[in-house]
N, C-alpha and C. Protein backbone atom coordinates (compact mmCIF):
# COMPACT_ATOMS: atom_id res chain seq x y z
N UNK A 1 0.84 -1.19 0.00
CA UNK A 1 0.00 0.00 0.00
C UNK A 1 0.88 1.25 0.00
N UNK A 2 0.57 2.25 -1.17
CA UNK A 2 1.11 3.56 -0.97
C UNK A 2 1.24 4.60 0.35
N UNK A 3 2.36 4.71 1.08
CA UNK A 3 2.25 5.58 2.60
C UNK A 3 1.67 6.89 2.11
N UNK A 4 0.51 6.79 2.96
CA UNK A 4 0.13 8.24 3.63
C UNK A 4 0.46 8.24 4.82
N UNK A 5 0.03 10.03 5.05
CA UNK A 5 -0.05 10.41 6.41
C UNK A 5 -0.45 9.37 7.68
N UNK A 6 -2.16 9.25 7.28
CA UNK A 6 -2.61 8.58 8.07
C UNK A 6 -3.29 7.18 6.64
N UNK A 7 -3.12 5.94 7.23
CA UNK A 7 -3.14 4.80 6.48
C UNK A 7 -4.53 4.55 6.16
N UNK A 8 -5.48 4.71 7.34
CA UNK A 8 -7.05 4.89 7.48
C UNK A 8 -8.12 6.19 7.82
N UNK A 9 -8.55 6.25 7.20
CA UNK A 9 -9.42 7.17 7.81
C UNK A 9 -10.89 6.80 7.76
N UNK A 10 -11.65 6.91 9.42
CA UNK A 10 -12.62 6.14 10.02
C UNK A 10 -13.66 7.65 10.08
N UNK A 11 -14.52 7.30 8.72
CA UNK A 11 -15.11 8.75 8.92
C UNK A 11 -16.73 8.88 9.65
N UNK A 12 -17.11 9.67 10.01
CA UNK A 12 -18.90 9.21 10.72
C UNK A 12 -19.81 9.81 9.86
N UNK A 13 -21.11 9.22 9.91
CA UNK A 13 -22.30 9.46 9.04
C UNK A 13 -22.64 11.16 8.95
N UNK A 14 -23.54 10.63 9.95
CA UNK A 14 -24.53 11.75 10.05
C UNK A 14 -23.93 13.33 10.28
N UNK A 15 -24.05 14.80 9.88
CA UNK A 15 -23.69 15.25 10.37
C UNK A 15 -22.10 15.90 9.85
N UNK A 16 -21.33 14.51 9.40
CA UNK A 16 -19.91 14.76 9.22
C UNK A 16 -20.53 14.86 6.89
N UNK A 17 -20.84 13.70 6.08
CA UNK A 17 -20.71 13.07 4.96
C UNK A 17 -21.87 14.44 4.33
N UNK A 18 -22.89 15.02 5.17
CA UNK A 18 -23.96 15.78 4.99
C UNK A 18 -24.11 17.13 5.96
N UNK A 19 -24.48 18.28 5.30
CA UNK A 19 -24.83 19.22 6.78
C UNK A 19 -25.88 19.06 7.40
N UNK A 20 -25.47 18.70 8.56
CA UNK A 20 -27.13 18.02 9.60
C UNK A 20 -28.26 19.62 9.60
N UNK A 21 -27.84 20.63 9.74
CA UNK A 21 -28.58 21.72 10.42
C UNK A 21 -29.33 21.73 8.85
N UNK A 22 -29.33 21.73 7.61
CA UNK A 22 -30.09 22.19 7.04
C UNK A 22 -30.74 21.01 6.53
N UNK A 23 -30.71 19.68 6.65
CA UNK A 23 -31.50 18.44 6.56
C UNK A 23 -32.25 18.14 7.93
N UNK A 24 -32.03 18.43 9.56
CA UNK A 24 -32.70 18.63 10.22
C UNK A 24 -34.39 20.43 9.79
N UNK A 25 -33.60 20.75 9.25
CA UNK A 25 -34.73 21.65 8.79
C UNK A 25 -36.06 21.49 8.06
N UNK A 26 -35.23 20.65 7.11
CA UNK A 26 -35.93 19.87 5.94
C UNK A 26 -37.07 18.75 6.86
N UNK A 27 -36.12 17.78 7.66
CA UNK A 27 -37.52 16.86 8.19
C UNK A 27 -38.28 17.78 9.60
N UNK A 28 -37.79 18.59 10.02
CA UNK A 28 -38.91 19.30 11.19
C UNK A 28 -39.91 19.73 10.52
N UNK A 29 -40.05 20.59 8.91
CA UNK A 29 -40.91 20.90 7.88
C UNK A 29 -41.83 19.38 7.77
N UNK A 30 -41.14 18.52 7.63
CA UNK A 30 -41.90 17.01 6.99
C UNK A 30 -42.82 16.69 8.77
N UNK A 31 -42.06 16.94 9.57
CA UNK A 31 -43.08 16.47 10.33
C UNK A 31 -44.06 17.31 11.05
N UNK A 32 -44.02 18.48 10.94
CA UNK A 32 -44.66 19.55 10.84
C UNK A 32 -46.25 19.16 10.03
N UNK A 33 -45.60 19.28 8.95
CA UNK A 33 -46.94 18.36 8.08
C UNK A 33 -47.52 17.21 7.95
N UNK A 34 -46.82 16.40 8.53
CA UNK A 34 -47.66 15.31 8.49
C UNK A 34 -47.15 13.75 9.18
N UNK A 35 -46.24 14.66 10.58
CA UNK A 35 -45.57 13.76 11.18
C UNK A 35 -45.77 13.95 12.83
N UNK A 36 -46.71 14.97 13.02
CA UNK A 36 -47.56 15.03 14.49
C UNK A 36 -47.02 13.69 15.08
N UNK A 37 -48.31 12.70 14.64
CA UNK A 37 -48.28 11.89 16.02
C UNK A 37 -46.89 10.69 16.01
N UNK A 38 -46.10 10.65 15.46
CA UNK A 38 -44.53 10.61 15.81
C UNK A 38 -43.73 11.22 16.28
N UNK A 39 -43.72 12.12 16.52
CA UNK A 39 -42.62 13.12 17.32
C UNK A 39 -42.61 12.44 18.67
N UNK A 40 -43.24 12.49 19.73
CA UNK A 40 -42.73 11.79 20.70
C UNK A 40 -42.09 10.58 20.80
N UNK A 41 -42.29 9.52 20.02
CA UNK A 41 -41.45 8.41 19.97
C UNK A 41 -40.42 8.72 19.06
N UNK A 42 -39.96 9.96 18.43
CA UNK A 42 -38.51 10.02 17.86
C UNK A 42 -38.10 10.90 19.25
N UNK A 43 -38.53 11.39 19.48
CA UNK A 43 -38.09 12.53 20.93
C UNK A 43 -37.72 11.51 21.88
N UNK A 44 -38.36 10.49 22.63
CA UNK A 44 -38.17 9.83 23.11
C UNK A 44 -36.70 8.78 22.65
N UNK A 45 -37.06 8.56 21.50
CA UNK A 45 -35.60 7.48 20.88
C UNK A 45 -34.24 7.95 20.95
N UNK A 46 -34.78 9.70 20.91
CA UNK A 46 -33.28 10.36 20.94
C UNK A 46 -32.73 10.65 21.82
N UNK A 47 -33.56 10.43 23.21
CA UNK A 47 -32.98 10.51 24.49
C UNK A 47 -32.91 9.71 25.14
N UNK A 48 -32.98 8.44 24.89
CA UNK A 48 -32.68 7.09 25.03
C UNK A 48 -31.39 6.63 24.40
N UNK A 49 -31.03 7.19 23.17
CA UNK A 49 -29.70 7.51 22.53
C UNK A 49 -28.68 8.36 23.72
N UNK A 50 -29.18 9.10 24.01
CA UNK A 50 -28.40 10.18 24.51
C UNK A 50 -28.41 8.93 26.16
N UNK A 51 -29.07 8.61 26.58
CA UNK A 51 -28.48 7.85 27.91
C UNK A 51 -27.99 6.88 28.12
N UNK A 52 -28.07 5.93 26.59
CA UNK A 52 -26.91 5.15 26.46
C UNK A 52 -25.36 5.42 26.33
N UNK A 53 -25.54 6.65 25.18
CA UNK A 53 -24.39 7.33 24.97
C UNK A 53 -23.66 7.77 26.62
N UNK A 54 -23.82 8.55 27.68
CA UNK A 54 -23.67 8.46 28.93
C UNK A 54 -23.45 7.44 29.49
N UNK A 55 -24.22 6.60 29.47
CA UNK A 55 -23.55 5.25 30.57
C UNK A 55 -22.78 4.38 29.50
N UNK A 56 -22.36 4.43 28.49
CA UNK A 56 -21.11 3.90 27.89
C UNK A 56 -21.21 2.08 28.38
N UNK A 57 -22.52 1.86 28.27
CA UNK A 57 -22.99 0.22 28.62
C UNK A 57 -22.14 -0.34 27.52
N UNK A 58 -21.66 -1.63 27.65
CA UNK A 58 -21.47 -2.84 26.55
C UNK A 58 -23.01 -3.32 26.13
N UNK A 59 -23.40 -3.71 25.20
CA UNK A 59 -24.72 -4.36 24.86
C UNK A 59 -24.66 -4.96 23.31
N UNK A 60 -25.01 -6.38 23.06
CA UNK A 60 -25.23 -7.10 22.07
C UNK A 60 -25.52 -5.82 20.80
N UNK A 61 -26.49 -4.69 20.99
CA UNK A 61 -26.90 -3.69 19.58
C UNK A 61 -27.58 -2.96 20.43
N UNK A 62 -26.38 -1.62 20.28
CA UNK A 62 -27.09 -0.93 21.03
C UNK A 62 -28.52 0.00 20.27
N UNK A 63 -28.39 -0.55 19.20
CA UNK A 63 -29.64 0.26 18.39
C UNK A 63 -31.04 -0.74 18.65
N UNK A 64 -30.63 -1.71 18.87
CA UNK A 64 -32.01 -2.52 19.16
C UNK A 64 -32.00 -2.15 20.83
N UNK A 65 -31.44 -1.98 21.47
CA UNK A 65 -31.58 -1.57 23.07
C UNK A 65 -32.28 -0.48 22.85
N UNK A 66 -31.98 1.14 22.07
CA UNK A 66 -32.82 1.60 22.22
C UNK A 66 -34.00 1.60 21.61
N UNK A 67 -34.25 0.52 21.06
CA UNK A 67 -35.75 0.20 20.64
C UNK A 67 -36.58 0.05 21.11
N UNK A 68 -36.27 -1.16 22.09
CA UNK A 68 -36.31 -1.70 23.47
C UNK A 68 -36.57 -0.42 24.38
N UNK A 69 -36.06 0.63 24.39
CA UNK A 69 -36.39 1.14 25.59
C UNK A 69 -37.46 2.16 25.50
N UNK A 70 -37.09 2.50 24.30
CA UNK A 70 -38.11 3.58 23.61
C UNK A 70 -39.52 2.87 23.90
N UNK A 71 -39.45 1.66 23.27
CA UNK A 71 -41.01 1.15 23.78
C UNK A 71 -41.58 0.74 24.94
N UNK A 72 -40.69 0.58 25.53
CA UNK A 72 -41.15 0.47 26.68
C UNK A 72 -41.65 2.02 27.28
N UNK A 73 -40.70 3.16 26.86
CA UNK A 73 -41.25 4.65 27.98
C UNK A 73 -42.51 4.88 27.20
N UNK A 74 -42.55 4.22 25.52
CA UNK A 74 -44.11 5.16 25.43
C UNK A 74 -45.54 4.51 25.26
N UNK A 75 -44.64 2.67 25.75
CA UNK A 75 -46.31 1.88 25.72
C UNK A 75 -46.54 1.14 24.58
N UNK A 76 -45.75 1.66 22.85
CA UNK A 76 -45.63 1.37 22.07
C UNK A 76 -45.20 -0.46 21.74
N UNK A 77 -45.09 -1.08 20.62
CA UNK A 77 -44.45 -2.02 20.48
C UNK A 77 -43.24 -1.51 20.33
N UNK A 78 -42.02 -2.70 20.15
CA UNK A 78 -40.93 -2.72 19.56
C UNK A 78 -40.84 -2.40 17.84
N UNK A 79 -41.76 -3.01 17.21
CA UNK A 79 -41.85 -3.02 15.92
C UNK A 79 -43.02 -2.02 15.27
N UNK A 80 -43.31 -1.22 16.16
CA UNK A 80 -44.08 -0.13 16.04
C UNK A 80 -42.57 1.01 15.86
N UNK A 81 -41.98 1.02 17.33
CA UNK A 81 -41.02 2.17 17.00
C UNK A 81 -40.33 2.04 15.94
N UNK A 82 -39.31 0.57 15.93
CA UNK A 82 -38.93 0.48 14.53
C UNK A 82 -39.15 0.83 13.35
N UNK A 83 -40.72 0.62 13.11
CA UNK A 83 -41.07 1.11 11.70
C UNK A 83 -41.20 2.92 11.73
N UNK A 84 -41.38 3.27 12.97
CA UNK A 84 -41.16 4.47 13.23
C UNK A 84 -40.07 4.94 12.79
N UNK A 85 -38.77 4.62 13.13
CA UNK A 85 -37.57 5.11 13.20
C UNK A 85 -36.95 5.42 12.16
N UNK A 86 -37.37 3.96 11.64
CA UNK A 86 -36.64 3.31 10.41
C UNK A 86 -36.99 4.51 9.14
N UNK A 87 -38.67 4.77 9.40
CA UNK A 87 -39.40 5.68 8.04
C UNK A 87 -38.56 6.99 8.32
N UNK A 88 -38.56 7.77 9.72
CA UNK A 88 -38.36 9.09 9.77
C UNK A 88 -36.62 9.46 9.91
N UNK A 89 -35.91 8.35 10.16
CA UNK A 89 -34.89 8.74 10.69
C UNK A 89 -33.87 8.62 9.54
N UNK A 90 -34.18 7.11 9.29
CA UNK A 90 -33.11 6.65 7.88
C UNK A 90 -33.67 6.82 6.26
N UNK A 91 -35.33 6.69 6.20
CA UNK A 91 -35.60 6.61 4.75
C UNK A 91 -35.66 8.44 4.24
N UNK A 92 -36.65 8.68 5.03
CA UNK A 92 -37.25 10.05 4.14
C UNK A 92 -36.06 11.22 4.36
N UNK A 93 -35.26 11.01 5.76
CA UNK A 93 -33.96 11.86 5.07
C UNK A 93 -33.03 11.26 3.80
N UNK A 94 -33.46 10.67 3.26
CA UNK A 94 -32.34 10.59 2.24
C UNK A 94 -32.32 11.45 0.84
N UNK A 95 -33.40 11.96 0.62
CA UNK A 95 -33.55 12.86 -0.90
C UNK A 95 -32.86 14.00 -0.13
N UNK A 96 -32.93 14.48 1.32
CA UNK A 96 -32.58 16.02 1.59
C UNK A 96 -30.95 15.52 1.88
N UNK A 97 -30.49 13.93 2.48
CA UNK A 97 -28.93 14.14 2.32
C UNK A 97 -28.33 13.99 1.16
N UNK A 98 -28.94 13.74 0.29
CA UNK A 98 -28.61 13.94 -1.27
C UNK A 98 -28.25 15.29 -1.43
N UNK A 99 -29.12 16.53 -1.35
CA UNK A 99 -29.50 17.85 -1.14
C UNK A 99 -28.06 18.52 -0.54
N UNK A 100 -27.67 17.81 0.30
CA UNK A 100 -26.67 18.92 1.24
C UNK A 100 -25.44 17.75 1.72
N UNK A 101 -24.89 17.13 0.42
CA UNK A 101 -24.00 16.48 0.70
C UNK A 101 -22.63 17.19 0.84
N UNK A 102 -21.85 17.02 1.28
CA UNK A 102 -20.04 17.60 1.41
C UNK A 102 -19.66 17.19 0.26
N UNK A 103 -19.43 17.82 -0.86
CA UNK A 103 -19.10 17.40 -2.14
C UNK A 103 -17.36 17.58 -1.84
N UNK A 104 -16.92 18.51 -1.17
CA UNK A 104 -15.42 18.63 -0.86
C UNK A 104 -14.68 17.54 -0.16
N UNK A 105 -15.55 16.62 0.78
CA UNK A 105 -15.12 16.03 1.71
C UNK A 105 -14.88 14.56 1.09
N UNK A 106 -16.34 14.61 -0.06
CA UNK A 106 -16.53 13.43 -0.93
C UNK A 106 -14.97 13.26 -1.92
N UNK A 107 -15.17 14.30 -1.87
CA UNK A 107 -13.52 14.73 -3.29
C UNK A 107 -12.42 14.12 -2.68
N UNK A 108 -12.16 14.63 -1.14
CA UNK A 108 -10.94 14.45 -0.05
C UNK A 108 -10.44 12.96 -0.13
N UNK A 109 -11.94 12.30 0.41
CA UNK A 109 -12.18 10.52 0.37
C UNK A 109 -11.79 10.23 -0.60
N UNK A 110 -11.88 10.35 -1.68
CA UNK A 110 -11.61 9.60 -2.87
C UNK A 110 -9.99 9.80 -3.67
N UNK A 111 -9.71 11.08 -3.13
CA UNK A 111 -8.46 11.05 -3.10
C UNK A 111 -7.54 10.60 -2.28
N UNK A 112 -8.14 10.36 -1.34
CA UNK A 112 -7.11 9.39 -0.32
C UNK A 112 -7.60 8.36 -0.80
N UNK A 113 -8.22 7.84 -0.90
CA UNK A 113 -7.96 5.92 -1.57
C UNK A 113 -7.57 5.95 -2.87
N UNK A 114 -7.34 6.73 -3.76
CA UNK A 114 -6.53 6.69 -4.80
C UNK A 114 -5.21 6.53 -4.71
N UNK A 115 -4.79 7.51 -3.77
CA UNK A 115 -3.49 7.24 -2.89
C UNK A 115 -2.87 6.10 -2.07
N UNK A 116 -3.67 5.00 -2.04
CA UNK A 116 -3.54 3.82 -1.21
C UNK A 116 -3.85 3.92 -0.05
N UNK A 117 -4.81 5.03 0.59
CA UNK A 117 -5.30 4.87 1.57
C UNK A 117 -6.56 3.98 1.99
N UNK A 118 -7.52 3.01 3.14
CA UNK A 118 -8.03 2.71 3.53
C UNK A 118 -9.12 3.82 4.13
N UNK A 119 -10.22 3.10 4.32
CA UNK A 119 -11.04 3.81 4.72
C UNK A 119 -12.67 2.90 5.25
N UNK A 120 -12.81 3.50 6.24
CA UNK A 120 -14.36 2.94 7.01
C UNK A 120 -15.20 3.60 7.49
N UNK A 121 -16.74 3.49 7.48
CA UNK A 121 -17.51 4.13 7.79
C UNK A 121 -18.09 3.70 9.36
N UNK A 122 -18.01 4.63 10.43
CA UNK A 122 -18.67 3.92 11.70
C UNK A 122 -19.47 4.83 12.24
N UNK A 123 -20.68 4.42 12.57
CA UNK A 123 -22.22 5.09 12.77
C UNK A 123 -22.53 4.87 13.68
N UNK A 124 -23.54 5.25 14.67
CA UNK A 124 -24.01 4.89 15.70
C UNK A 124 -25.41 4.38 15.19
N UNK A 125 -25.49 4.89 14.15
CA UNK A 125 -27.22 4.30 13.72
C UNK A 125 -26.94 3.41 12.39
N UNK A 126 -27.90 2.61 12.11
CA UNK A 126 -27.70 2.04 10.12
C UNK A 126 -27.37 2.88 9.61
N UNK A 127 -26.43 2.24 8.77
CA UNK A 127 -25.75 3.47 7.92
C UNK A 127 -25.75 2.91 6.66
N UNK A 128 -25.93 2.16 5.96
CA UNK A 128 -25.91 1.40 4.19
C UNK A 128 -27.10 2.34 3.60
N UNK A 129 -28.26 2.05 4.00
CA UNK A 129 -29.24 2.75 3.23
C UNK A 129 -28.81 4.49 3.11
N UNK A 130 -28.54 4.92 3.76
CA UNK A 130 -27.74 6.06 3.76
C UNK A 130 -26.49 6.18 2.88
N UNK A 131 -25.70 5.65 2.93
CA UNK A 131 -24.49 5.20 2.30
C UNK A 131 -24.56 5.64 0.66
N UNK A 132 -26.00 4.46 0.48
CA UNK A 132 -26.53 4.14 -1.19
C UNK A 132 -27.24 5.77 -1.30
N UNK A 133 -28.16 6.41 -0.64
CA UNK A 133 -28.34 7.53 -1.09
C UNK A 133 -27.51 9.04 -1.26
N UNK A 134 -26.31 8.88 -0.92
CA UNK A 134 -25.32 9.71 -1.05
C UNK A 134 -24.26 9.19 -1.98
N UNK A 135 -24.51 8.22 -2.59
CA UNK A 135 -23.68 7.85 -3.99
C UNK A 135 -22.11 7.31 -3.17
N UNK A 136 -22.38 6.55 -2.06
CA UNK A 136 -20.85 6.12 -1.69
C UNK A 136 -21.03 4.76 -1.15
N UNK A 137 -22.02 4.15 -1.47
CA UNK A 137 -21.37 2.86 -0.85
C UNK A 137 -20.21 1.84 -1.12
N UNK A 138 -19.37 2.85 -2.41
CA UNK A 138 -18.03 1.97 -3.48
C UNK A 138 -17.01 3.10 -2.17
N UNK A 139 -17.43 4.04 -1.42
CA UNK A 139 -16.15 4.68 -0.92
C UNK A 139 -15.64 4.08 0.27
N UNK A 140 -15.95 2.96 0.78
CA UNK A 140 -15.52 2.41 2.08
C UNK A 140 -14.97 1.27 2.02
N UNK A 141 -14.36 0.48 2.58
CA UNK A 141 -13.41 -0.54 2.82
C UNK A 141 -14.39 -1.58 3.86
N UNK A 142 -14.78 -0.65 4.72
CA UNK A 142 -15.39 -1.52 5.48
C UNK A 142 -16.92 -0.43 6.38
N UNK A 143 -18.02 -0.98 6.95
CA UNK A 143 -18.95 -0.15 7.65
C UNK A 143 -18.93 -1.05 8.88
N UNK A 144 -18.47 -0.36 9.98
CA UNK A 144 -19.30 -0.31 11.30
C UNK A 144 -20.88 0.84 11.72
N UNK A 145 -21.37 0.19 11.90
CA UNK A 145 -22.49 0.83 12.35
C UNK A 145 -23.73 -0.28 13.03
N UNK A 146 -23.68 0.14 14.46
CA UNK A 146 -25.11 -0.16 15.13
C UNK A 146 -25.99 -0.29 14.17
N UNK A 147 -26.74 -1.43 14.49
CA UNK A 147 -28.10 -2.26 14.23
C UNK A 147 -27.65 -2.86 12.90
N UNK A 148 -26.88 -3.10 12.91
CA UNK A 148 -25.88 -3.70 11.67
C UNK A 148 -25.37 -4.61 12.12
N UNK A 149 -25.34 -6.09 11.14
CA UNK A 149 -24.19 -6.79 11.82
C UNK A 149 -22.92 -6.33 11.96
N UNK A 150 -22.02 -6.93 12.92
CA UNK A 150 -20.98 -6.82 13.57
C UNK A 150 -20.91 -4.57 13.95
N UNK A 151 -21.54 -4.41 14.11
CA UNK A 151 -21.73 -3.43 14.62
C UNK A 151 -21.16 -3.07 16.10
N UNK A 152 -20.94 -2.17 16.35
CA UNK A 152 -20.02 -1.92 18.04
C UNK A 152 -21.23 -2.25 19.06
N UNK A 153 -20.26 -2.48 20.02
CA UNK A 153 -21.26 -2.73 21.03
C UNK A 153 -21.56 -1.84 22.01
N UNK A 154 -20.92 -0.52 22.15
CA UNK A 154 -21.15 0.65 22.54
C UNK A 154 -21.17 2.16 21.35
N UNK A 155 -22.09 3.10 22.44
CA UNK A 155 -22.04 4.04 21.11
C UNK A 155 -20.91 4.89 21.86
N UNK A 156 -20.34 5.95 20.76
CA UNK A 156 -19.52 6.98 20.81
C UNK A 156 -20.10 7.58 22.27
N UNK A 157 -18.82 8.43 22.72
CA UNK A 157 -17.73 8.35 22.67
C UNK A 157 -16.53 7.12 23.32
N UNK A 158 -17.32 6.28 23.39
CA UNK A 158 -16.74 4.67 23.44
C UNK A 158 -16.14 4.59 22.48
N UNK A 159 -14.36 4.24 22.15
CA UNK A 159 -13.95 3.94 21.15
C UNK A 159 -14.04 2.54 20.34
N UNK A 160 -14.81 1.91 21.31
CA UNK A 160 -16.07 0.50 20.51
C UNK A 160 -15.53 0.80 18.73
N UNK A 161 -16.38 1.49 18.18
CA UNK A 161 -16.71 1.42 16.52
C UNK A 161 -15.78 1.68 16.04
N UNK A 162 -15.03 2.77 16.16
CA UNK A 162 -13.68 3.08 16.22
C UNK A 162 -12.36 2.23 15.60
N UNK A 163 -12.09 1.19 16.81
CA UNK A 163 -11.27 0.44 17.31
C UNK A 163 -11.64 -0.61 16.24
N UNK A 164 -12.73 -1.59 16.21
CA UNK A 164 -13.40 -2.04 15.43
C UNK A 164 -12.85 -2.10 13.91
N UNK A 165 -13.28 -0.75 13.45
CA UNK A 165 -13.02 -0.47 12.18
C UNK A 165 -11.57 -0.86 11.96
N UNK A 166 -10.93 -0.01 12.89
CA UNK A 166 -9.33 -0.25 12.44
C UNK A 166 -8.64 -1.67 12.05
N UNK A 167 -8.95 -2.78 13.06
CA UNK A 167 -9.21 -3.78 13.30
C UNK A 167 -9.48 -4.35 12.15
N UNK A 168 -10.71 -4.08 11.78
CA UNK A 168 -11.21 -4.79 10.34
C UNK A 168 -9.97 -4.22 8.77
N UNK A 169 -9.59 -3.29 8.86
CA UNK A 169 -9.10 -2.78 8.20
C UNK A 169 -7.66 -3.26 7.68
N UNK A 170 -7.49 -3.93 9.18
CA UNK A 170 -5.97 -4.46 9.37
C UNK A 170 -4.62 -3.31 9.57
N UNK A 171 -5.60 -1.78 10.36
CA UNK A 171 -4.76 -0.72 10.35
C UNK A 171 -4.43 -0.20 12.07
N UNK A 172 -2.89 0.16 12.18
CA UNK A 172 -3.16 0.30 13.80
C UNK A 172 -3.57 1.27 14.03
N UNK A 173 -4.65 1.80 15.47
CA UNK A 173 -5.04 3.36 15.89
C UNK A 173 -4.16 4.39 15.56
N UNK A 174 -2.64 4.59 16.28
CA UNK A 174 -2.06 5.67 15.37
C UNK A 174 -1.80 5.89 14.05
N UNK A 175 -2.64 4.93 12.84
CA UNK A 175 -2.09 5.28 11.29
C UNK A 175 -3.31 5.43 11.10
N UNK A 176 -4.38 5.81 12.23
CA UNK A 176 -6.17 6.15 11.59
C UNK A 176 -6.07 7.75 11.75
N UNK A 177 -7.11 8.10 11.12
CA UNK A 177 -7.71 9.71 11.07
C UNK A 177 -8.99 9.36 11.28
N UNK A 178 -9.75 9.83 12.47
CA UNK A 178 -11.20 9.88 12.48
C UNK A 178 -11.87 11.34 12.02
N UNK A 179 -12.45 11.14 11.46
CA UNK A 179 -13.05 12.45 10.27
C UNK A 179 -14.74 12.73 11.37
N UNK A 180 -14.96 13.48 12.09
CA UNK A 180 -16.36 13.70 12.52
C UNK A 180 -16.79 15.03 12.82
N UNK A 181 -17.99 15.72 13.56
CA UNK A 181 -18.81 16.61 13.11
C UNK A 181 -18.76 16.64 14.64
N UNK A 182 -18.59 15.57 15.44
CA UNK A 182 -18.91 16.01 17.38
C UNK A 182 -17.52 16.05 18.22
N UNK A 183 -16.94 16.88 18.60
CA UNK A 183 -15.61 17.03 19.81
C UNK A 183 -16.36 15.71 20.52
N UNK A 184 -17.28 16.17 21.36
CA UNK A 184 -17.84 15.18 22.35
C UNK A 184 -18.23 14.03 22.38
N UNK A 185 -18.32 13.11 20.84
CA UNK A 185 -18.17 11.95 20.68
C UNK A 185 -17.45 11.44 19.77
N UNK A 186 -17.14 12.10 18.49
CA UNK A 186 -16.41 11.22 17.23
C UNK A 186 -14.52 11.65 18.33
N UNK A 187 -14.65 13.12 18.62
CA UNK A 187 -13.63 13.30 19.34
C UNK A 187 -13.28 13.19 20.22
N UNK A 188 -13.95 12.81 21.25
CA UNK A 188 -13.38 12.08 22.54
C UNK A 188 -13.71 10.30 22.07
N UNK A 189 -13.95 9.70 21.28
CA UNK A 189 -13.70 8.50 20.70
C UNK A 189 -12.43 8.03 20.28
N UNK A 190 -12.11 9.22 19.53
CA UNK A 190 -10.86 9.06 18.58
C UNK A 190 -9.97 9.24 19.86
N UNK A 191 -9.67 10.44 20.75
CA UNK A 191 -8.75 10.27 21.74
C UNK A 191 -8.63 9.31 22.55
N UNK A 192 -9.90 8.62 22.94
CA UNK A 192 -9.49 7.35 23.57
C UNK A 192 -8.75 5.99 22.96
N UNK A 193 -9.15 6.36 21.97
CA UNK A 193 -8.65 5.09 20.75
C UNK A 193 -7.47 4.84 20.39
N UNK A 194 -6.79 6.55 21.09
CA UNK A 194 -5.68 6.60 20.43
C UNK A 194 -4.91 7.03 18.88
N UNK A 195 -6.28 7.87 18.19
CA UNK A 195 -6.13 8.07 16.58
C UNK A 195 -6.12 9.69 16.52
N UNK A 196 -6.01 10.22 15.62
CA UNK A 196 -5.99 11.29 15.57
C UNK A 196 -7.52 11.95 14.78
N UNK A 197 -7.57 12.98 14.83
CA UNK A 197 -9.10 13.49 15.09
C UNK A 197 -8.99 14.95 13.80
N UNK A 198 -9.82 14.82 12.81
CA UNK A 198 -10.47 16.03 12.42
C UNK A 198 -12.00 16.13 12.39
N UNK A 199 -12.21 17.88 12.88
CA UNK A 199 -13.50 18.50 12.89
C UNK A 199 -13.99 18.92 12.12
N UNK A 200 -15.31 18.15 11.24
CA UNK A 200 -16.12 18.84 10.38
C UNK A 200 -17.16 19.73 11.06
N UNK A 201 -16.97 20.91 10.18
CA UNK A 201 -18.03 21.80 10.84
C UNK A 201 -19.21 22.25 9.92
């Protein structure tokens, strides 16, 4: 393999590949119109996210845990929220992350694996269907991402997915670059991991 800088770079979905603030705009509009009586069970899912993320649990998927928990706080089934989640979170954003993709960042990626660099995608949520609607599922080497097989078993800032990736990659933590959009999890991930860290903003 041709030396680069860094040998891998372990980049994150949401947020980092797309600008979240103006595709969060886009679905608050969608549910505005006609996504009322879902909002509490995505409100709910996301702070069930957020208290896993805090207690930094080990768990078989942590995306099916918070499925699991989500239904349980709102009474719901399991496969009620799911189809919930699945419609608002992963499908119908995908025409708006089409919309507001990082075309620079897309450029960056592809020039580092031209270069003989490696590269992996690690998510805290499914990330393929996403992947395919931003025209990159040929740009990765490998995907970690929750509710996915072999997916981490903790979310960020657990260097779980992280570590993982590298691993799969056959690359050590100091020859990774983690590419993300959060100090507080892609970057305190990457510092625990031991890799080095850039901030998309």
């Amino acid at each position: 393999m041709t030396h680069v800088r860094h040998s891998a770079w372990l980049v994150d979905l949401d947020g980092t590949l797309y600008t979240h603030h103006w595709v969060r705009i886009a679905m608050a509009a969608e549910l505005v119109l006609g996504g009322w009586p879902v909002i509490g069970t995505l409100r709910a899912f996301r702070s069930e996210h957020e208290r896993l993320r805090a207690a930094e649990i080990e768990l078989a998927d942590p995306f099916r845990e918070q499925i699991r928990r989500t239904a349980e706080r709102t009474g719901l089934s399991a496969s009620d929220v799911e189809r919930t989640v699945t419609e608002w979170m992963i499908r119908r954003p995908q025409r708006w992350i089409r919309a507001f993709r990082r075309q620079q960042l897309f450029s960056e990626i592809d020039e580092h694996r031209r270069s003989g660099g490696r590269t992996a995608l690690v998510s805290d949520y499914p990330a393929r269907e996403k992947l395919s609607a931003l025209g990159l599922s040929h740009a990765f080497d490998a995907v970690v991402a929750c509710g996915e097989p072999g997916g981490p078993c903790r979310l960020k800032p657990h260097p779980d997915g992280y570590l993982a990736a590298a691993k799969r990659l056959d690359v050590s933590p100091e020859l990774c670059l983690v590419i993300g959009d959060r100090e507080d999890a892609d970057g305190k991930a990457a510092a625990a991991a031991g890799m080095a860290f850039r901030l998309i903003r």
